[in-house]
N, C-alpha and C. Protein backbone atom coordinates (compact mmCIF):
# COMPACT_ATOMS: atom_id res chain seq x y z
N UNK A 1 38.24 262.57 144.29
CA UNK A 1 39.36 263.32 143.78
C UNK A 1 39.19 264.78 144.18
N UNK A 2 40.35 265.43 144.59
CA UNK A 2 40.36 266.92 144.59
C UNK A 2 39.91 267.48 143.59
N UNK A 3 39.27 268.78 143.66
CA UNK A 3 38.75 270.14 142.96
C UNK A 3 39.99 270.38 142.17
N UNK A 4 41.27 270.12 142.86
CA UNK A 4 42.65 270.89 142.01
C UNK A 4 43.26 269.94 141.55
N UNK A 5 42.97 268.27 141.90
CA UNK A 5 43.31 267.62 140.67
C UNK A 5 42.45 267.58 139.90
N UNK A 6 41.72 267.17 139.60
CA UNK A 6 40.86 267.05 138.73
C UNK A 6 40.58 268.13 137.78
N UNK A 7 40.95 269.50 137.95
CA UNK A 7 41.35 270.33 137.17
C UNK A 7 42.60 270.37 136.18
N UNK A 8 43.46 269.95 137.26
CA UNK A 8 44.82 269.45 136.36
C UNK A 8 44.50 268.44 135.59
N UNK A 9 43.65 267.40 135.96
CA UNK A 9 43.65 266.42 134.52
C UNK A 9 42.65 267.05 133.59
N UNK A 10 41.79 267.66 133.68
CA UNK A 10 41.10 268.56 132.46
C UNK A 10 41.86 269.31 131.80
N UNK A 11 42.59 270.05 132.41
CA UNK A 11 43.41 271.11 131.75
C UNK A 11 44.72 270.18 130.77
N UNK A 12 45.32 269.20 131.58
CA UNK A 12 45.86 268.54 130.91
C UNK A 12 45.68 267.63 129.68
N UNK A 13 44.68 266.92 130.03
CA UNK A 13 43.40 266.24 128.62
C UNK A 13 43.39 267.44 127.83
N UNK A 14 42.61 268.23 127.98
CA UNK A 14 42.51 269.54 126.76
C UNK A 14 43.40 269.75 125.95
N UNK A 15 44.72 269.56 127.00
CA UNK A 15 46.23 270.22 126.28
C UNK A 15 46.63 269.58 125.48
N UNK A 16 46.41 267.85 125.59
CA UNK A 16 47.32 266.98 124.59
C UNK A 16 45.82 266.70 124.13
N UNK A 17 44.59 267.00 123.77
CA UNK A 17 43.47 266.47 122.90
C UNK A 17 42.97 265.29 123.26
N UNK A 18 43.04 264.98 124.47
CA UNK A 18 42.53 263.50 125.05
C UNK A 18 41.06 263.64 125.64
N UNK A 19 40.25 263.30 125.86
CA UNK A 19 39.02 263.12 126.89
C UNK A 19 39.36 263.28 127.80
N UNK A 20 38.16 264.14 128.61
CA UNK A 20 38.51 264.04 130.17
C UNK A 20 38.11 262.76 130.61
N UNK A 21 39.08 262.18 131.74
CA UNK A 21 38.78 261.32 132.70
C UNK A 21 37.05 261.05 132.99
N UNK A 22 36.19 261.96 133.00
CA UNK A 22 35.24 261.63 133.52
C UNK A 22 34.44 260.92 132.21
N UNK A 23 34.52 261.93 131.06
CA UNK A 23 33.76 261.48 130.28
C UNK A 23 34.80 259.81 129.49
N UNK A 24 35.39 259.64 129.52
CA UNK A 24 35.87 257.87 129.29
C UNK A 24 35.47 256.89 130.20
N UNK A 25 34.74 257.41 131.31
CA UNK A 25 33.77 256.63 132.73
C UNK A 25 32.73 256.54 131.60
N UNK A 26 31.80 257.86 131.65
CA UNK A 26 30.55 257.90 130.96
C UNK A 26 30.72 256.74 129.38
N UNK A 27 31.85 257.01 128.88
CA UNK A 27 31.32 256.60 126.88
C UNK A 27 31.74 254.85 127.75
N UNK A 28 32.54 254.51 128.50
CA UNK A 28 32.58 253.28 128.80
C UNK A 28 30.96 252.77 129.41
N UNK A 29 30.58 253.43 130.09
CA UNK A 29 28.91 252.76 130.78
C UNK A 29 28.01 253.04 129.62
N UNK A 30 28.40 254.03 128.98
CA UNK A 30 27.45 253.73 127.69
C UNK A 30 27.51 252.86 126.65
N UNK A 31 28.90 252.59 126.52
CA UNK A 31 29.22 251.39 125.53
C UNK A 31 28.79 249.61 126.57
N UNK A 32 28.42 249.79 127.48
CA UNK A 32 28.26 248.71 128.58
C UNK A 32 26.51 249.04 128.25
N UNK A 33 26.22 250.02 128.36
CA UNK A 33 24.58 249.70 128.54
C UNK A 33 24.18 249.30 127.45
N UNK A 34 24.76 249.80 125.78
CA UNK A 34 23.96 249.88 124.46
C UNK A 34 24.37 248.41 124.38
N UNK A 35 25.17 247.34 124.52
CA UNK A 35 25.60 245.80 124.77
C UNK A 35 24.63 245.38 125.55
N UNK A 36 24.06 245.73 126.23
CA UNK A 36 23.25 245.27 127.48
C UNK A 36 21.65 245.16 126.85
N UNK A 37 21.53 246.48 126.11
CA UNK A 37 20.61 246.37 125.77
C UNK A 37 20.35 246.10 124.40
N UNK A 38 21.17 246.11 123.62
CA UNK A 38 21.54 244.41 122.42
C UNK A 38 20.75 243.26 122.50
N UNK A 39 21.66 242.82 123.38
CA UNK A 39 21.63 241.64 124.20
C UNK A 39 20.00 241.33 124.56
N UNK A 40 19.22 242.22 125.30
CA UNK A 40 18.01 242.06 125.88
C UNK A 40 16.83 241.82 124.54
N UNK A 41 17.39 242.83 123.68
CA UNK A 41 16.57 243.06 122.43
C UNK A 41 16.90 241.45 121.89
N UNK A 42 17.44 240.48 122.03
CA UNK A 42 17.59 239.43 121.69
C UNK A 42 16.59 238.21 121.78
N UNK A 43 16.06 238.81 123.08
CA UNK A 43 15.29 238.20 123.80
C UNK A 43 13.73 237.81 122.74
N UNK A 44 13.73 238.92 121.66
CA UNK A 44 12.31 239.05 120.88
C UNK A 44 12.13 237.77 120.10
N UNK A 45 13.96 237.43 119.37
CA UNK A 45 13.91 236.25 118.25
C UNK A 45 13.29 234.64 119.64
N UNK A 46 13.91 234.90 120.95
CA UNK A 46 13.72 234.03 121.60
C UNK A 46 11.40 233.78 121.70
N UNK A 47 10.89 234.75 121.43
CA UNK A 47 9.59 234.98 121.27
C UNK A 47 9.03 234.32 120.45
N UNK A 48 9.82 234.91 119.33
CA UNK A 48 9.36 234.86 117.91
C UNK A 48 9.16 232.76 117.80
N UNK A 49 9.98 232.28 118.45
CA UNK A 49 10.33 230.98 118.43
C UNK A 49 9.78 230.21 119.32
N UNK A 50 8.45 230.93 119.87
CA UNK A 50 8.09 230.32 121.36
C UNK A 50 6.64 229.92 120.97
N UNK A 51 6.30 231.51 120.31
CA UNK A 51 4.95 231.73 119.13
C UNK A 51 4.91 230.96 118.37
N UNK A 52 5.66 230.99 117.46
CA UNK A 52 5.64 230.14 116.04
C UNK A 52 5.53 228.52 116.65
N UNK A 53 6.27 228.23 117.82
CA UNK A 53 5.78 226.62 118.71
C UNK A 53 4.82 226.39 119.43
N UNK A 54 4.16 227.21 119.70
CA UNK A 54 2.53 227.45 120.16
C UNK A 54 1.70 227.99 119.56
N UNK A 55 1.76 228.63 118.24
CA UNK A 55 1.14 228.55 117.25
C UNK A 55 -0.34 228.11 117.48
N UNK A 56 -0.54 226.74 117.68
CA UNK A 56 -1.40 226.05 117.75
C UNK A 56 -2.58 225.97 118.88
N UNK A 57 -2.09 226.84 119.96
CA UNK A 57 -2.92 226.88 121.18
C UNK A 57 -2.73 228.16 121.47
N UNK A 58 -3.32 228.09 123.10
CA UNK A 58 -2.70 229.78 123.42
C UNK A 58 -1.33 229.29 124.42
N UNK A 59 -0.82 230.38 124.63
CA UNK A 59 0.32 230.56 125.33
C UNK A 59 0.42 230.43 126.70
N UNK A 60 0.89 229.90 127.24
CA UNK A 60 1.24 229.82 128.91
C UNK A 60 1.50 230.83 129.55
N UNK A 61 0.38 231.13 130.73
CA UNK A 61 0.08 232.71 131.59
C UNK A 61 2.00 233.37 131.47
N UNK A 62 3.08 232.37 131.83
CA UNK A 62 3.98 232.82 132.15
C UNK A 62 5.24 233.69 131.00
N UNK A 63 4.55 232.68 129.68
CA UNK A 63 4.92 233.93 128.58
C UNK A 63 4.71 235.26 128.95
N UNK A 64 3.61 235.62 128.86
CA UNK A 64 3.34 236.87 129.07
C UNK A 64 3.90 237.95 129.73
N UNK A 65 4.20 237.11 130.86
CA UNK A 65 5.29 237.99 132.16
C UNK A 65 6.52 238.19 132.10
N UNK A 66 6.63 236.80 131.14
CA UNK A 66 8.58 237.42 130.51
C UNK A 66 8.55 238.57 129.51
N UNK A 67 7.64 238.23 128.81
CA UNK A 67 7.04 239.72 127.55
C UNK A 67 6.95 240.60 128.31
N UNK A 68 6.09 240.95 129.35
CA UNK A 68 6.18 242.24 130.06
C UNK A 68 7.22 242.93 130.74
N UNK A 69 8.35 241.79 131.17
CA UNK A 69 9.57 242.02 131.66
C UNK A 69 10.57 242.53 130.79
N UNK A 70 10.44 241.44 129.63
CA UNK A 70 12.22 242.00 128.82
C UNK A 70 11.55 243.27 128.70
N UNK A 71 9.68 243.98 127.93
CA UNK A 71 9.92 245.27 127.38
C UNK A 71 10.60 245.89 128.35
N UNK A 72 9.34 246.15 129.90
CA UNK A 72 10.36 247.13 130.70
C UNK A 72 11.75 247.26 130.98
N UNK A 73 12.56 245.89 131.13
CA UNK A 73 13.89 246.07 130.74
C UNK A 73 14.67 247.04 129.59
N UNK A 74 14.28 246.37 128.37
CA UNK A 74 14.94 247.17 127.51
C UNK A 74 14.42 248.93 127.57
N UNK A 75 13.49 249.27 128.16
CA UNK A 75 12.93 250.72 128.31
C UNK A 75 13.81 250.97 129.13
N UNK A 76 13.98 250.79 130.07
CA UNK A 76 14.96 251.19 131.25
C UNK A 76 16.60 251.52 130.91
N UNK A 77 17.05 250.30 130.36
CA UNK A 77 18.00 250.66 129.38
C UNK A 77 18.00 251.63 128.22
N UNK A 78 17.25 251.82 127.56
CA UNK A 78 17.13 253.20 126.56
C UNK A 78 17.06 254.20 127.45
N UNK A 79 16.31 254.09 128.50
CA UNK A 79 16.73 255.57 129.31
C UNK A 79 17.53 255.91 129.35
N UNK A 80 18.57 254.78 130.15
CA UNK A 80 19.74 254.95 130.59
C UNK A 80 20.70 255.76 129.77
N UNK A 81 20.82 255.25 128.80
CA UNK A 81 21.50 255.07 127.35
C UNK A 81 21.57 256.45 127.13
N UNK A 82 19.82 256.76 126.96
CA UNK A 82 19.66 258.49 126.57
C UNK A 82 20.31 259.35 128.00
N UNK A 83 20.19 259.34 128.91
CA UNK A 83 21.12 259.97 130.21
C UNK A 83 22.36 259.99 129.95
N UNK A 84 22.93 258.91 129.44
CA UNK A 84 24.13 259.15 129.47
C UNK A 84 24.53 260.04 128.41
N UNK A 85 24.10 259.92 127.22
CA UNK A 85 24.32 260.16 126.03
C UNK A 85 24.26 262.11 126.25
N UNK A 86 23.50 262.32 127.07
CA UNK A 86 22.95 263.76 127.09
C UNK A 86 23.84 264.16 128.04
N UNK A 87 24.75 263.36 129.04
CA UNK A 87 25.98 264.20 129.91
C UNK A 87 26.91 264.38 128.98
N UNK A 88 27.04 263.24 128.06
CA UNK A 88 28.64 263.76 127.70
C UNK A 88 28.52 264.28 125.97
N UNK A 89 29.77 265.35 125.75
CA UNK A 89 29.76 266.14 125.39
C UNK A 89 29.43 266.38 123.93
């Protein structure tokens, strides 16, 4: 987009009390990431239910690697989350 539109839609947003264009991009990818990372955090009850069925032995090497995965996932997503959160206004 032009420098001089994109001014006109700020100036215009301002005028009638709407959001700028850019930031309804941003609160939309943020409302997409904090779902995303919901969702991942879900993954723990899926644990909780894996443990409590192995209980009885130890766990299969490959547990572990999904455990190590969803955390860094959901970290990555809280980043995100916090980035976004800190552009808009």
């Amino acid at each position: 987009m032009a420098t001089g539109a994109w001014a006109a839609q700020a100036l215009l947003a301002a005028a009638n009390g709407t959001p700028r264009p850019e930031y309804v991009e941003l609160r939309e990818l943020l409302g997409a990431v904090m779902h995303a990372s919901g969702q991942v955090r879900r993954i723990g009850v899926n644990f909780n239910q894996v443990v409590a069925a192995l209980n009885s032995g130890d766990p299969p090497p490959q547990l572990r690697w999904y455990a190590d995965s969803a955390a860094r996932t959901v970290r990555k997503l809280d980043d995100l989350a916090d980035e976004l959160r800190e552009r808009l206004p």
